[in-house]
N, C-alpha and C. Protein backbone atom coordinates (compact mmCIF):
# COMPACT_ATOMS: atom_id res chain seq x y z
N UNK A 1 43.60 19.02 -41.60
CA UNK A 1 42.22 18.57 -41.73
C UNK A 1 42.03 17.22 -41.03
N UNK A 2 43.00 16.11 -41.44
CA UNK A 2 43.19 14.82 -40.29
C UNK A 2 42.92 15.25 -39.25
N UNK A 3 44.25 15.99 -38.72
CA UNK A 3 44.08 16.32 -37.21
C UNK A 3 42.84 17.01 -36.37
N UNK A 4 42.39 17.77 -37.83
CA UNK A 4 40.68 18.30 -36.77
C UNK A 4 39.84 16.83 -37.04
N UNK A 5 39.84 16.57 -37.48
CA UNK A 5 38.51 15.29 -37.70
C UNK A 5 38.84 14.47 -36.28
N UNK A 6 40.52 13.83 -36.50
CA UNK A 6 40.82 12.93 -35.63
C UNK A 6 40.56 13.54 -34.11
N UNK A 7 40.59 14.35 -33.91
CA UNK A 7 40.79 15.41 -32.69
C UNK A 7 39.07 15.53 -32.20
N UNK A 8 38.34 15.69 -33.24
CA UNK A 8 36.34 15.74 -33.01
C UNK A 8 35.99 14.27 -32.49
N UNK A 9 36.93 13.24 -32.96
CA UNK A 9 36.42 12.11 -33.06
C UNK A 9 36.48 11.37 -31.67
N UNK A 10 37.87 11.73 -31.54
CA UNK A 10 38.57 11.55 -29.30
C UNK A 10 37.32 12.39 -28.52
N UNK A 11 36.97 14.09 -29.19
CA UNK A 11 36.49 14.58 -28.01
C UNK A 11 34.77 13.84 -28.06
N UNK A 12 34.35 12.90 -29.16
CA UNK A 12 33.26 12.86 -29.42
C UNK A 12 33.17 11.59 -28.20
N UNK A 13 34.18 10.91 -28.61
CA UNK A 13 34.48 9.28 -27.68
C UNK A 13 34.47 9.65 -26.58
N UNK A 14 35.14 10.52 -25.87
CA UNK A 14 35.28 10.85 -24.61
C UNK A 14 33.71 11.44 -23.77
N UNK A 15 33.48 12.24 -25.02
CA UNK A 15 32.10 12.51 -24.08
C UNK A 15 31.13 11.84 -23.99
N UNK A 16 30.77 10.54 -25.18
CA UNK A 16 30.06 9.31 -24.99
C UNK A 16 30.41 8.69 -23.95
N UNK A 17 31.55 8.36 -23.57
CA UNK A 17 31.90 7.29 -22.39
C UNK A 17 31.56 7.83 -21.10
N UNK A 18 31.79 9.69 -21.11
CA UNK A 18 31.53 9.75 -20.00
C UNK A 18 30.13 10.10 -19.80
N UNK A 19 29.26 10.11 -21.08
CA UNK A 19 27.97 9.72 -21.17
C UNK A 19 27.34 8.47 -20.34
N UNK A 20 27.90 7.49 -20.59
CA UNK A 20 27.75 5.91 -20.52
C UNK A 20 28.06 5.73 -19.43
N UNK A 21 29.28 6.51 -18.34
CA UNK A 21 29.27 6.35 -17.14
C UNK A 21 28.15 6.65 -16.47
N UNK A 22 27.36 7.97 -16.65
CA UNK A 22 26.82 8.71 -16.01
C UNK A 22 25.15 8.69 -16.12
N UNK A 23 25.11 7.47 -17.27
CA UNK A 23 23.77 7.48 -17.53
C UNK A 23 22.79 6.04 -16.57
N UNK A 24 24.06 4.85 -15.96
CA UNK A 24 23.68 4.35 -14.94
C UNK A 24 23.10 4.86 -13.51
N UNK A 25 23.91 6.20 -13.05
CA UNK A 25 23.45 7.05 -12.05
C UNK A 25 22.45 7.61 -12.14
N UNK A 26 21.88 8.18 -13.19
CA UNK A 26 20.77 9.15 -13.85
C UNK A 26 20.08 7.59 -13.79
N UNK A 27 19.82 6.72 -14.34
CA UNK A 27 18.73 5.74 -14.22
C UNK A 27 18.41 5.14 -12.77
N UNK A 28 19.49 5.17 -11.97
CA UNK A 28 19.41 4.85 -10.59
C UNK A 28 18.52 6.07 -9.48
N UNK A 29 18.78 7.42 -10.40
CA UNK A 29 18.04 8.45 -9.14
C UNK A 29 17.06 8.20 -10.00
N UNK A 30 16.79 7.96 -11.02
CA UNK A 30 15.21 7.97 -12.16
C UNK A 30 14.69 6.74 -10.86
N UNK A 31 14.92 5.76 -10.76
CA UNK A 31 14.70 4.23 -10.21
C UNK A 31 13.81 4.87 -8.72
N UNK A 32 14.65 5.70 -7.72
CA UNK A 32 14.78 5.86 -6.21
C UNK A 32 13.55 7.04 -6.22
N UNK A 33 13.36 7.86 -7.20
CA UNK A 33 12.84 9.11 -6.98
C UNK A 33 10.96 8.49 -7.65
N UNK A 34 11.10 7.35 -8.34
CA UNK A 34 10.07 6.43 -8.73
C UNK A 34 9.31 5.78 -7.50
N UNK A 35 10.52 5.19 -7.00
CA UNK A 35 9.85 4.17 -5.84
C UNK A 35 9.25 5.00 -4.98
N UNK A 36 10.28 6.27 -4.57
CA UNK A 36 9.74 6.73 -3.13
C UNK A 36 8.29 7.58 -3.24
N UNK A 37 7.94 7.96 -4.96
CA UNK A 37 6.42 8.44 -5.53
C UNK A 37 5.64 7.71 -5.51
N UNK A 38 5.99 6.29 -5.40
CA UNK A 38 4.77 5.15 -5.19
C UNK A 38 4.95 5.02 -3.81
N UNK A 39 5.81 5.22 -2.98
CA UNK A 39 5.46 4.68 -1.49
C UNK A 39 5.20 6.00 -0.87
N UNK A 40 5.14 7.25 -1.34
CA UNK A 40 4.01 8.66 -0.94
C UNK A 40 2.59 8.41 -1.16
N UNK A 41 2.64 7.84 -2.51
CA UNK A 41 1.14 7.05 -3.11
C UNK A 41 -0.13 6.67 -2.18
N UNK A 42 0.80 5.80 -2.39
CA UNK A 42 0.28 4.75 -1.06
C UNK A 42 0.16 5.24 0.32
N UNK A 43 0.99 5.53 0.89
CA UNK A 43 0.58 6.32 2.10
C UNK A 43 -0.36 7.52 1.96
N UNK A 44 -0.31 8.09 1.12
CA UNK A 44 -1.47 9.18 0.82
C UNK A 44 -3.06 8.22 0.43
N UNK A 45 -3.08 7.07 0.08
CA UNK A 45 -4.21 6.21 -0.34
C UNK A 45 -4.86 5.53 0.85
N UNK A 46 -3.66 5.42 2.19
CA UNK A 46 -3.88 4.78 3.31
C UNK A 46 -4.62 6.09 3.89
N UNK A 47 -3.97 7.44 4.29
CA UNK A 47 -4.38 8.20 4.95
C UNK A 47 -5.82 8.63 4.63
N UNK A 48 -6.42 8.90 3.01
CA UNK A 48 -7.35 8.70 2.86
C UNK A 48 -8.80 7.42 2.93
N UNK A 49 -8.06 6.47 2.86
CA UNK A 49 -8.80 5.39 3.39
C UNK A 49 -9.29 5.30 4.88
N UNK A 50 -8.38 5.17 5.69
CA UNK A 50 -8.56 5.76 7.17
C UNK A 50 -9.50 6.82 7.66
N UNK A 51 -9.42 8.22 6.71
CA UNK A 51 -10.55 9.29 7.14
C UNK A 51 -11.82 8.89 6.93
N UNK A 52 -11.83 8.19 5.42
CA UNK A 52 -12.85 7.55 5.23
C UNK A 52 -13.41 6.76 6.15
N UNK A 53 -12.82 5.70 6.84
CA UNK A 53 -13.68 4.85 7.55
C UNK A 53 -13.62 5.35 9.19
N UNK A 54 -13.10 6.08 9.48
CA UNK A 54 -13.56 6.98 10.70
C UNK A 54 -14.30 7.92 10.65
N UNK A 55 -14.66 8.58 9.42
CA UNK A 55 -16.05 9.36 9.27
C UNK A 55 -17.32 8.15 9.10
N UNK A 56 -17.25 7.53 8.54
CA UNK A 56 -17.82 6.36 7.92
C UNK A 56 -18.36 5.86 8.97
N UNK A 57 -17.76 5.25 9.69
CA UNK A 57 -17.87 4.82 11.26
C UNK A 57 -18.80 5.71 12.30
N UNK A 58 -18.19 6.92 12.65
CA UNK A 58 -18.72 8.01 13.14
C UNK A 58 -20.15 8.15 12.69
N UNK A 59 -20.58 8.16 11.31
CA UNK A 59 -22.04 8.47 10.92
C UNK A 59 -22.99 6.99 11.50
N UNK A 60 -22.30 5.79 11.44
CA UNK A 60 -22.83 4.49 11.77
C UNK A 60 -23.20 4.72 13.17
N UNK A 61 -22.48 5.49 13.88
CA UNK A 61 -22.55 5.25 15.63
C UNK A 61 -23.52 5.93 15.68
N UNK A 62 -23.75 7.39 15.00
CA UNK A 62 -24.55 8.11 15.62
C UNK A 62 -25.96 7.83 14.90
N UNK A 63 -26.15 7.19 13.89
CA UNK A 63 -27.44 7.32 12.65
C UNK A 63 -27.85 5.67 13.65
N UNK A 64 -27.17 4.61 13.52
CA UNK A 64 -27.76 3.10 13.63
C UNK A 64 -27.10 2.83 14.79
N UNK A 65 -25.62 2.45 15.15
CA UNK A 65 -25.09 1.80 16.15
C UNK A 65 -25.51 2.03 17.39
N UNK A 66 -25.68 3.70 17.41
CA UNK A 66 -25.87 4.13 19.10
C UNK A 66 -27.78 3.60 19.80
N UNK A 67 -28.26 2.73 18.55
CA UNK A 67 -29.46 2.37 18.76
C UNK A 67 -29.63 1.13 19.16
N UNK A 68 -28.34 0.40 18.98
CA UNK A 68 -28.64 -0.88 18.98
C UNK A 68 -28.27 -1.25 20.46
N UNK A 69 -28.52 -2.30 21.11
CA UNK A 69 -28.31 -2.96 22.11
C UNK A 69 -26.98 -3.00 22.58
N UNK A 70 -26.50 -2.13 23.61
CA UNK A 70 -24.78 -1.89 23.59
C UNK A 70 -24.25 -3.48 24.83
N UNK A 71 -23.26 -4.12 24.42
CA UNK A 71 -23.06 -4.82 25.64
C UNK A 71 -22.59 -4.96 26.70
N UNK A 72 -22.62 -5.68 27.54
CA UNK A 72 -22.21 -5.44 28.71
C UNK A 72 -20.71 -5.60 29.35
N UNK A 73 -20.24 -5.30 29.98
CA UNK A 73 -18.47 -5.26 29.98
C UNK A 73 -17.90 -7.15 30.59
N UNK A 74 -17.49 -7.31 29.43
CA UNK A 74 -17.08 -8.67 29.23
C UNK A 74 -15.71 -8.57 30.46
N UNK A 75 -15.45 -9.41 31.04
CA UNK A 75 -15.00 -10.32 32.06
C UNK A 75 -13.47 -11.05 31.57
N UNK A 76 -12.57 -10.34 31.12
CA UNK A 76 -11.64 -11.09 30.60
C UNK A 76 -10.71 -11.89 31.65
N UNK A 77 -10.26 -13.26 31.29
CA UNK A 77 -9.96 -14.27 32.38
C UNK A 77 -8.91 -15.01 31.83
N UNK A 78 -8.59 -14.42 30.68
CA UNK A 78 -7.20 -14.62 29.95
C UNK A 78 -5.79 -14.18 30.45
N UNK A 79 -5.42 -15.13 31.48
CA UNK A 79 -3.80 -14.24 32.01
C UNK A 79 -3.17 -13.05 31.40
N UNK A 80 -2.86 -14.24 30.12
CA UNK A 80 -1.81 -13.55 29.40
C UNK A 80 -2.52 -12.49 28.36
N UNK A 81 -4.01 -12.11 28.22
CA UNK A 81 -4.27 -11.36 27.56
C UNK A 81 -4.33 -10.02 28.79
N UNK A 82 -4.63 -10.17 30.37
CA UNK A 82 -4.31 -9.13 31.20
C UNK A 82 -3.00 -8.90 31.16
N UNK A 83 -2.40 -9.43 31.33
CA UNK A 83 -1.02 -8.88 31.64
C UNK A 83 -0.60 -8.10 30.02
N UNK A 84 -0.79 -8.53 29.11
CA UNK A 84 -0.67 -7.70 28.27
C UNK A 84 -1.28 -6.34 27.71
N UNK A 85 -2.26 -6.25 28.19
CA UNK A 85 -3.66 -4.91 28.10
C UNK A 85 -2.49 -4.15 29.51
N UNK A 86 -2.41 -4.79 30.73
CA UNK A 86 -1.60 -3.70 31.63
C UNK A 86 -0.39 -3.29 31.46
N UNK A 87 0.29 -3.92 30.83
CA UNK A 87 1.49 -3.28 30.14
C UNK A 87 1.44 -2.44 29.29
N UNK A 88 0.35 -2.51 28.15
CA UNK A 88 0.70 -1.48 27.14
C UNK A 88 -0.76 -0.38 27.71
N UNK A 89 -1.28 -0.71 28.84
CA UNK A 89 -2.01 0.98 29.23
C UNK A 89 -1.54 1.11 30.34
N UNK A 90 -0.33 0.86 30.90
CA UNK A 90 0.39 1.09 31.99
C UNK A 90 0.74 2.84 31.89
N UNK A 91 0.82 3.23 30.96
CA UNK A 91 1.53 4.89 30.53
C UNK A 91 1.01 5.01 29.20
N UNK A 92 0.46 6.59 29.36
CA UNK A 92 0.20 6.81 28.06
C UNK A 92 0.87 6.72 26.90
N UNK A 93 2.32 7.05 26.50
CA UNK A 93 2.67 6.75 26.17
C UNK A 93 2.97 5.55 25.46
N UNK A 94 3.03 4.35 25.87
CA UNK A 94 2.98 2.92 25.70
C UNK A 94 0.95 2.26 24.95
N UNK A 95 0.09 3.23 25.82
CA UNK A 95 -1.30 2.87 25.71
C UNK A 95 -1.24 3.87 24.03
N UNK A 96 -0.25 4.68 23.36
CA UNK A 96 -0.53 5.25 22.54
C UNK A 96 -0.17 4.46 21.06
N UNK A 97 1.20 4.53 21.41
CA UNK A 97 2.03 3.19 20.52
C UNK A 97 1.02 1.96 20.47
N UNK A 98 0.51 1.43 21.18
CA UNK A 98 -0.24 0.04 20.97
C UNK A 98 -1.62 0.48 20.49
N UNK A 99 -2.14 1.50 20.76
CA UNK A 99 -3.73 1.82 19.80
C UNK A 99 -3.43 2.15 18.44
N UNK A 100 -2.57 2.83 18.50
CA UNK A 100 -2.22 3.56 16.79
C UNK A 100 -0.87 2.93 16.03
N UNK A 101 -0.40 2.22 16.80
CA UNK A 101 0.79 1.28 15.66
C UNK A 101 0.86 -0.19 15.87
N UNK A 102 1.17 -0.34 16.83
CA UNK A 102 1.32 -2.03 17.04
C UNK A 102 -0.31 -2.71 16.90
N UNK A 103 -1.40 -2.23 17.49
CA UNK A 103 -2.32 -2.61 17.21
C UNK A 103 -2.89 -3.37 15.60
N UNK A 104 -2.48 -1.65 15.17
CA UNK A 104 -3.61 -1.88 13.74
C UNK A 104 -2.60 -2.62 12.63
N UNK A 105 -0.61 -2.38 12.76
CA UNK A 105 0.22 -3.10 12.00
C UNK A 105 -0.26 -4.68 12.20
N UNK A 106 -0.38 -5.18 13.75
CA UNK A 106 -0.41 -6.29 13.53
C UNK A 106 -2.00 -7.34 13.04
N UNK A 107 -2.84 -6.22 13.03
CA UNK A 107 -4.09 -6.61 12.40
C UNK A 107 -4.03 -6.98 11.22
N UNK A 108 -3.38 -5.43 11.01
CA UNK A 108 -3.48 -5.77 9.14
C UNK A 108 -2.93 -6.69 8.66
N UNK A 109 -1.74 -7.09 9.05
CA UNK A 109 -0.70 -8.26 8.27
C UNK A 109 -1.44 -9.69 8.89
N UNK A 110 -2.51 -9.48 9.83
CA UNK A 110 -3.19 -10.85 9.75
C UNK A 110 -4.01 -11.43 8.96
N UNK A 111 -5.08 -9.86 8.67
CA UNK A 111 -6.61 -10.11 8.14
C UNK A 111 -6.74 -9.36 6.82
N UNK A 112 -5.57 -9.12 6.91
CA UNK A 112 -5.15 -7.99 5.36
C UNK A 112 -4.39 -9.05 4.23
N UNK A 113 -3.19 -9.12 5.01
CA UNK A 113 -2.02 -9.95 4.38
C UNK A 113 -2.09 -11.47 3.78
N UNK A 114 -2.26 -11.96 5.34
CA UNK A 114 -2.68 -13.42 5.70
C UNK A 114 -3.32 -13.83 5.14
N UNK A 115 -4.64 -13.44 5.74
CA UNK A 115 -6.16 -13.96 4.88
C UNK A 115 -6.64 -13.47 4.15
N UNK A 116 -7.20 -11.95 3.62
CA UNK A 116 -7.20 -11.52 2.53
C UNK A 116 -6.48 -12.61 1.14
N UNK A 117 -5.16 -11.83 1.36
CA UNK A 117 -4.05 -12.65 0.56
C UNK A 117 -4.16 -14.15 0.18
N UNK A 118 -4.64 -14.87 1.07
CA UNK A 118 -4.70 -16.31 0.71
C UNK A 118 -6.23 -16.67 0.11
N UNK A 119 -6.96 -16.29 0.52
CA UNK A 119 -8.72 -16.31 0.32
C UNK A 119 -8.55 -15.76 -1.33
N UNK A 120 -7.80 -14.45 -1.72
CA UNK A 120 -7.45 -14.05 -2.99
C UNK A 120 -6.63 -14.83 -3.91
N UNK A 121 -5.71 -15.73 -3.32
CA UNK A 121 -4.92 -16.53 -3.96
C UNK A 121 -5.75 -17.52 -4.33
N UNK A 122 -6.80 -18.87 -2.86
CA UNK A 122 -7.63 -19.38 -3.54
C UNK A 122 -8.51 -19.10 -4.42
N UNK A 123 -9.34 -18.02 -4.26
CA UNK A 123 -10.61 -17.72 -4.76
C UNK A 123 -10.05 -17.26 -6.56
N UNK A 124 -8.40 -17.04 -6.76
CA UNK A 124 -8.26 -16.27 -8.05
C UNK A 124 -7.96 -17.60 -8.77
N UNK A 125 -7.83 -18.86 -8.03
CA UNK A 125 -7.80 -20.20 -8.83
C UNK A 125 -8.88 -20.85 -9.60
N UNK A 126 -9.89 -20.14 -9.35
CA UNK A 126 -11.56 -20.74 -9.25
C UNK A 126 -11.85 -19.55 -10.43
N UNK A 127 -12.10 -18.43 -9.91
CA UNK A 127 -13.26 -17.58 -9.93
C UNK A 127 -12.30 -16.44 -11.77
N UNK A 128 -13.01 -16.42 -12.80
CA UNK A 128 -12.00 -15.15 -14.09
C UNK A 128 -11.30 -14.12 -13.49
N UNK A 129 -10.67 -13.62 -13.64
CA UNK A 129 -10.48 -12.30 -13.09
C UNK A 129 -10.10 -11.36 -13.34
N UNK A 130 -12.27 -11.24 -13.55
CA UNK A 130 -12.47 -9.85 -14.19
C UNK A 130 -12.95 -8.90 -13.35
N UNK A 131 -12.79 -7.55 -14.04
CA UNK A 131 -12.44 -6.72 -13.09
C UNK A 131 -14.12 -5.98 -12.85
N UNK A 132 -14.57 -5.50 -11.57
CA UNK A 132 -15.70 -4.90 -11.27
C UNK A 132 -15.48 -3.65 -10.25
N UNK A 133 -16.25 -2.94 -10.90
CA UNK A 133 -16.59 -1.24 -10.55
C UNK A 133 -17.44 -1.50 -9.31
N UNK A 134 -16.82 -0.50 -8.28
CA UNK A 134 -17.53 -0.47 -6.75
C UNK A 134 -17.84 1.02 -7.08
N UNK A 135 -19.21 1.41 -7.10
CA UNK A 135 -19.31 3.05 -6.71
C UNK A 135 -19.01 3.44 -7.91
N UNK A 136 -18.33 3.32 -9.28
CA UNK A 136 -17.80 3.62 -9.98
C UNK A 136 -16.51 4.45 -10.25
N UNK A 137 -15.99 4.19 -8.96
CA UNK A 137 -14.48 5.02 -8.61
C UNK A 137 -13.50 3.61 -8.12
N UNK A 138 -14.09 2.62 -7.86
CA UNK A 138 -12.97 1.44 -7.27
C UNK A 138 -13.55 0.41 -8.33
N UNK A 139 -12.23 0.09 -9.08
CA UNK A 139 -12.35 -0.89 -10.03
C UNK A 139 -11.26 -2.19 -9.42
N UNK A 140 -11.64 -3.48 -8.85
CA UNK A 140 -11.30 -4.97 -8.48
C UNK A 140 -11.80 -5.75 -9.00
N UNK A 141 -10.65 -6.82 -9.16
CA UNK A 141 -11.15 -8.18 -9.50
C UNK A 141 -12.34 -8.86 -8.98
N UNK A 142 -12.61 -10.40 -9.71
CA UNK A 142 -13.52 -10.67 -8.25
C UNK A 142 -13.06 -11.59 -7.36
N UNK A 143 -11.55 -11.78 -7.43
CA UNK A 143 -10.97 -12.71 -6.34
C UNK A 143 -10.65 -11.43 -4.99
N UNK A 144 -10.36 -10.34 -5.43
CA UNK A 144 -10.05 -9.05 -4.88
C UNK A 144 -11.37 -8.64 -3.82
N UNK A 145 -12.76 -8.78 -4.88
CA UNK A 145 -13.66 -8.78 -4.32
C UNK A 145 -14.28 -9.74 -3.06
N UNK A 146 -14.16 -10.65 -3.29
CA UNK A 146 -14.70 -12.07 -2.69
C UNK A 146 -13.48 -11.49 -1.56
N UNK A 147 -12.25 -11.93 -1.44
CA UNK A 147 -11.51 -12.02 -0.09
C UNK A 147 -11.70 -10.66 0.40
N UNK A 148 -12.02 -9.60 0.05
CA UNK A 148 -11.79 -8.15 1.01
C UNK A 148 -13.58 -8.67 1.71
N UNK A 149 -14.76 -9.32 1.38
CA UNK A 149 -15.74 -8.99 1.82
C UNK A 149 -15.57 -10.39 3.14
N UNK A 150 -15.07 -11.62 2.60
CA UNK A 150 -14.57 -12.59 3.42
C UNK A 150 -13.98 -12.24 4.59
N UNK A 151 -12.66 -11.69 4.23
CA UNK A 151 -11.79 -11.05 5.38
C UNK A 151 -12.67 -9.82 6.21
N UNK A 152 -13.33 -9.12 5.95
CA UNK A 152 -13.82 -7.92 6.54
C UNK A 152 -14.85 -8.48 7.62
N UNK A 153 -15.66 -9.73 7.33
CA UNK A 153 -16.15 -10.74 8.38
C UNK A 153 -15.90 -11.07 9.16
N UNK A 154 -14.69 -11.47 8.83
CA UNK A 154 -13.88 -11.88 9.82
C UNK A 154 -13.63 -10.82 11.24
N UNK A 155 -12.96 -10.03 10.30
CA UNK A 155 -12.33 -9.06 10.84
C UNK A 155 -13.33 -8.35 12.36
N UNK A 156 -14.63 -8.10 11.32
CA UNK A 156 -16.04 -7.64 12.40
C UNK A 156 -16.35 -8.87 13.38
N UNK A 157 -16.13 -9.50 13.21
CA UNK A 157 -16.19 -10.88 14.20
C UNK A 157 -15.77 -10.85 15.13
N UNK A 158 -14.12 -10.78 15.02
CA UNK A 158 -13.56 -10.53 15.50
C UNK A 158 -13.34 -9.55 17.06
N UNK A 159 -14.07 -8.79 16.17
CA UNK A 159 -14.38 -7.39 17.37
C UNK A 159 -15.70 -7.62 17.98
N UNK A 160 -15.92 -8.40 18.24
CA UNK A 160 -17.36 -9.09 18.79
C UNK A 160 -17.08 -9.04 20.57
N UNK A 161 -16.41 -9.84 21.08
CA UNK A 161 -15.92 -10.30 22.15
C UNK A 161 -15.73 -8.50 22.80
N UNK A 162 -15.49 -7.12 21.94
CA UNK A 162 -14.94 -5.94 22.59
C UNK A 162 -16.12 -5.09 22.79
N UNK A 163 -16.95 -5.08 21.58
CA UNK A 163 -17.89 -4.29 21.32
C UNK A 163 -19.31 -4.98 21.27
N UNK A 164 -19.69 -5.99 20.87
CA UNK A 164 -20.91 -6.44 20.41
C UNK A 164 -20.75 -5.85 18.73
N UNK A 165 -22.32 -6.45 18.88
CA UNK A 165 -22.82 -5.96 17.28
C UNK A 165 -22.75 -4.65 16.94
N UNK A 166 -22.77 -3.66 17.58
CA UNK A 166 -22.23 -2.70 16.94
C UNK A 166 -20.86 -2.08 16.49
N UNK A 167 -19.95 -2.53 17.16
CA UNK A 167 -18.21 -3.04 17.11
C UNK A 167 -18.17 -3.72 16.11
N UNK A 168 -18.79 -5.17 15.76
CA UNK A 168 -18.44 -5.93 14.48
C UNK A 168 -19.13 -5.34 13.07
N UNK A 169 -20.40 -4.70 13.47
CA UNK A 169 -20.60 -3.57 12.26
C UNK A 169 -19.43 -2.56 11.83
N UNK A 170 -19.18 -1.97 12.48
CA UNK A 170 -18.23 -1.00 12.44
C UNK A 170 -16.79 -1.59 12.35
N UNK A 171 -16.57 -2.58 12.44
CA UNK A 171 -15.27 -2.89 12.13
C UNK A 171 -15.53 -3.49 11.18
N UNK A 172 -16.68 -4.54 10.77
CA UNK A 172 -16.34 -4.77 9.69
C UNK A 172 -16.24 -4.00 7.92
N UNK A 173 -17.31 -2.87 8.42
CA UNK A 173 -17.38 -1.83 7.48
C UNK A 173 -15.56 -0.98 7.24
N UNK A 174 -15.19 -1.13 8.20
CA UNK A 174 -13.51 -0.78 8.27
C UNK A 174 -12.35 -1.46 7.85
N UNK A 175 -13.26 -2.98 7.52
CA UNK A 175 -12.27 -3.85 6.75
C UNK A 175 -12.52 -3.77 5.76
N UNK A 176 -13.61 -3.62 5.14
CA UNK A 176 -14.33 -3.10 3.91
C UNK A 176 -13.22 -2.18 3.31
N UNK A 177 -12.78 -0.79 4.14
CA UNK A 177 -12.49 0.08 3.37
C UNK A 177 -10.72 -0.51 3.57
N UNK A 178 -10.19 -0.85 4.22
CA UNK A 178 -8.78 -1.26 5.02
C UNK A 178 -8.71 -2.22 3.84
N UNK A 179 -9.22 -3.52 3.24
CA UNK A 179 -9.26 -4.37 2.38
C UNK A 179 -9.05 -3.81 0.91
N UNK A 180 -10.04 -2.78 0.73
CA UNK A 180 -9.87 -1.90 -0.66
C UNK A 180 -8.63 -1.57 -0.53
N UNK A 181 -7.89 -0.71 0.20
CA UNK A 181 -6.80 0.11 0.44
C UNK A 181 -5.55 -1.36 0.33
N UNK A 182 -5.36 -2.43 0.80
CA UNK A 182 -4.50 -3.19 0.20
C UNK A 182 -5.02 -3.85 -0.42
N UNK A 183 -5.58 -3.63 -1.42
CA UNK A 183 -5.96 -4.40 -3.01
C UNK A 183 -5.32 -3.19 -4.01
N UNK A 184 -5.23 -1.81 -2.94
CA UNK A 184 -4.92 -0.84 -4.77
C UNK A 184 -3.51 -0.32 -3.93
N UNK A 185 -2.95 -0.45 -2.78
CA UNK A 185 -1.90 0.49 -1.86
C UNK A 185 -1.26 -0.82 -1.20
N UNK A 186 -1.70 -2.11 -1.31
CA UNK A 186 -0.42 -3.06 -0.38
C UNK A 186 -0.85 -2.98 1.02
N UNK A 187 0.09 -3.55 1.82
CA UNK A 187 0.35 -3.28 3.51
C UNK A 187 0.65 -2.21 3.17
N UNK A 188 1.23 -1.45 2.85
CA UNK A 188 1.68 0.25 3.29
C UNK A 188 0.20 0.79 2.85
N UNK A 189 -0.29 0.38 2.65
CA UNK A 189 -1.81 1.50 2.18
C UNK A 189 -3.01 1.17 3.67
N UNK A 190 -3.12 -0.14 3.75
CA UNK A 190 -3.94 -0.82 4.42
C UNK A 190 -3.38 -0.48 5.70
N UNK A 191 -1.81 -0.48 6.12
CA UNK A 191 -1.35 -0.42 7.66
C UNK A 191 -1.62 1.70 7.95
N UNK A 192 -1.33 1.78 7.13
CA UNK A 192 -1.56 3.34 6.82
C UNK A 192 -3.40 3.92 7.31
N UNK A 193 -4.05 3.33 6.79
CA UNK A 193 -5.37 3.51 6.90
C UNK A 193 -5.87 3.17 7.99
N UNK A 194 -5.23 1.86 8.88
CA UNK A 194 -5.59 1.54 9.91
C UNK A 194 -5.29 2.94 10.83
N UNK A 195 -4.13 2.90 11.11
CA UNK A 195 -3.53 3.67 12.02
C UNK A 195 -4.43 5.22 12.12
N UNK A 196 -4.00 5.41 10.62
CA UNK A 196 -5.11 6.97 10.47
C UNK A 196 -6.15 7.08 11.22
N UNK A 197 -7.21 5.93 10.71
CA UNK A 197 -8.08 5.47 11.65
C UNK A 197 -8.26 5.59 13.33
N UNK A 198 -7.25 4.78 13.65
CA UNK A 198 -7.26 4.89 15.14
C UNK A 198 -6.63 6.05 15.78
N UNK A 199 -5.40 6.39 14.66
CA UNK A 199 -5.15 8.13 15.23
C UNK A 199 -6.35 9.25 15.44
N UNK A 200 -6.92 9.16 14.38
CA UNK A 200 -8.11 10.05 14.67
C UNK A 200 -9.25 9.63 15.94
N UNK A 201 -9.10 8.45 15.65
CA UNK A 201 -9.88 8.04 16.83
C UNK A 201 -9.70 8.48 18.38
N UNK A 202 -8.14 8.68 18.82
CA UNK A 202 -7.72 9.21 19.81
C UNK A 202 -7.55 10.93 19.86
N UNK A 203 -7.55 11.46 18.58
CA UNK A 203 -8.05 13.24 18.81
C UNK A 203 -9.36 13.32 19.03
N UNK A 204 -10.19 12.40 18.28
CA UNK A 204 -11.25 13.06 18.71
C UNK A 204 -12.10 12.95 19.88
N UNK A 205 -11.56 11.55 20.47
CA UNK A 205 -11.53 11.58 22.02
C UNK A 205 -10.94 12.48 22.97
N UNK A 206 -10.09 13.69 22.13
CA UNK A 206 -9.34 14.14 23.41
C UNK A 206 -10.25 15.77 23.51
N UNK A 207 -10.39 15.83 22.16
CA UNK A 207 -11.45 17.11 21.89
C UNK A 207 -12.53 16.75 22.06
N UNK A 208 -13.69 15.92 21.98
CA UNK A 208 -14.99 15.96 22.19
C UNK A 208 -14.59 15.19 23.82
């Protein structure tokens, strides 16, 4: 009777420990199979953000933008901004990579990251932060609020010098949605949305 008890008691120990080994691994794929569902997330939040503001866009050009005063082809006299436009539309290839990745990555981590981010950092020193319903489907702070509408100014400003006023409409309505998308998705939501954006932008130039 010892010997069965003592004998349940080893096989009980043994299979705890090798419980206890095995339950670090099991929390580690729990950990990896977590992260990589939030960084699908997010890229699924970017890709939808992006359709959004290239349909979004699209209805602006054809309903208001295509009415407004288009401008005239600006004169660039910037060396180093030619030599860089002829390098990356030297080959399609290269002109593709720089519209749909290098472009919109390095936007976002300016007017997304940068300023967004810091305008949110000041403005969340000042301002409660409580949270407000857009549409009743996007719920932000109002430091969240204040820097995505700040930055999105910018941003349309920005695109002034390419497009005119109808370019800084339309872009800034794109920071609008690019701004939402890293307030609820990060840079991976916001760099995601860009790109979408400008990817579509280049099919539907190739089909229409």
């Amino acid at each position: 009777m010892a010997f069965t008890i003592g004998r349940y008691i080893q096989n009980a120990l043994s299979s705890w420990r090798a419980q206890e080994a095995i339950q670090p691994l099991q929390d580690a794929d729990a950990t990896i199979s977590t992260v990589f569902r939030e960084r699908v997330s997010r890229v699924y939040t970017g890709i939808q953000a992006g359709a959004s503001s290239f349909f979004t866009g699209w209805a602006l050009e054809a309903i208001v933008l295509s009415k407004l005063p288009q401008p005239e082809d600006t004169d660039f006299t910037n060396e180093t901004f030619i030599n860089w436009m002829n390098f990356w539309t030297e080959t399609p290839l290269r002109d593709f990579l720089h519209s749909n990745f290098i472009l919109p990555i390095g936007e976002e981590f300016v007017f997304r990251v940068v300023i967004q981010g810091g305008i949110r950092y000041v403005v969340g020193k000042v301002l409660p932060d409580k949270p407000i319903n857009i549409l009743k489907c996007v719920k932000l702070s109002q430091s969240d609020a204040v820097s995505i509408i700040a930055s999105s100014i910018l941003f349309g400003s920005f695109h002034y010098s390419q497009g005119g006023v109808p370019l800084v409409i339309s872009a800034g309505v794109g920071g609008l949605i690019y701004g939402v998308a890293q307030a609820k998705a990060g840079f991976l939501g916001s760099g995601t949305a860009h790109m979408t954006h400008n990817l579509l932008i280049d099919v539907a130039d190739a089909i229409l």
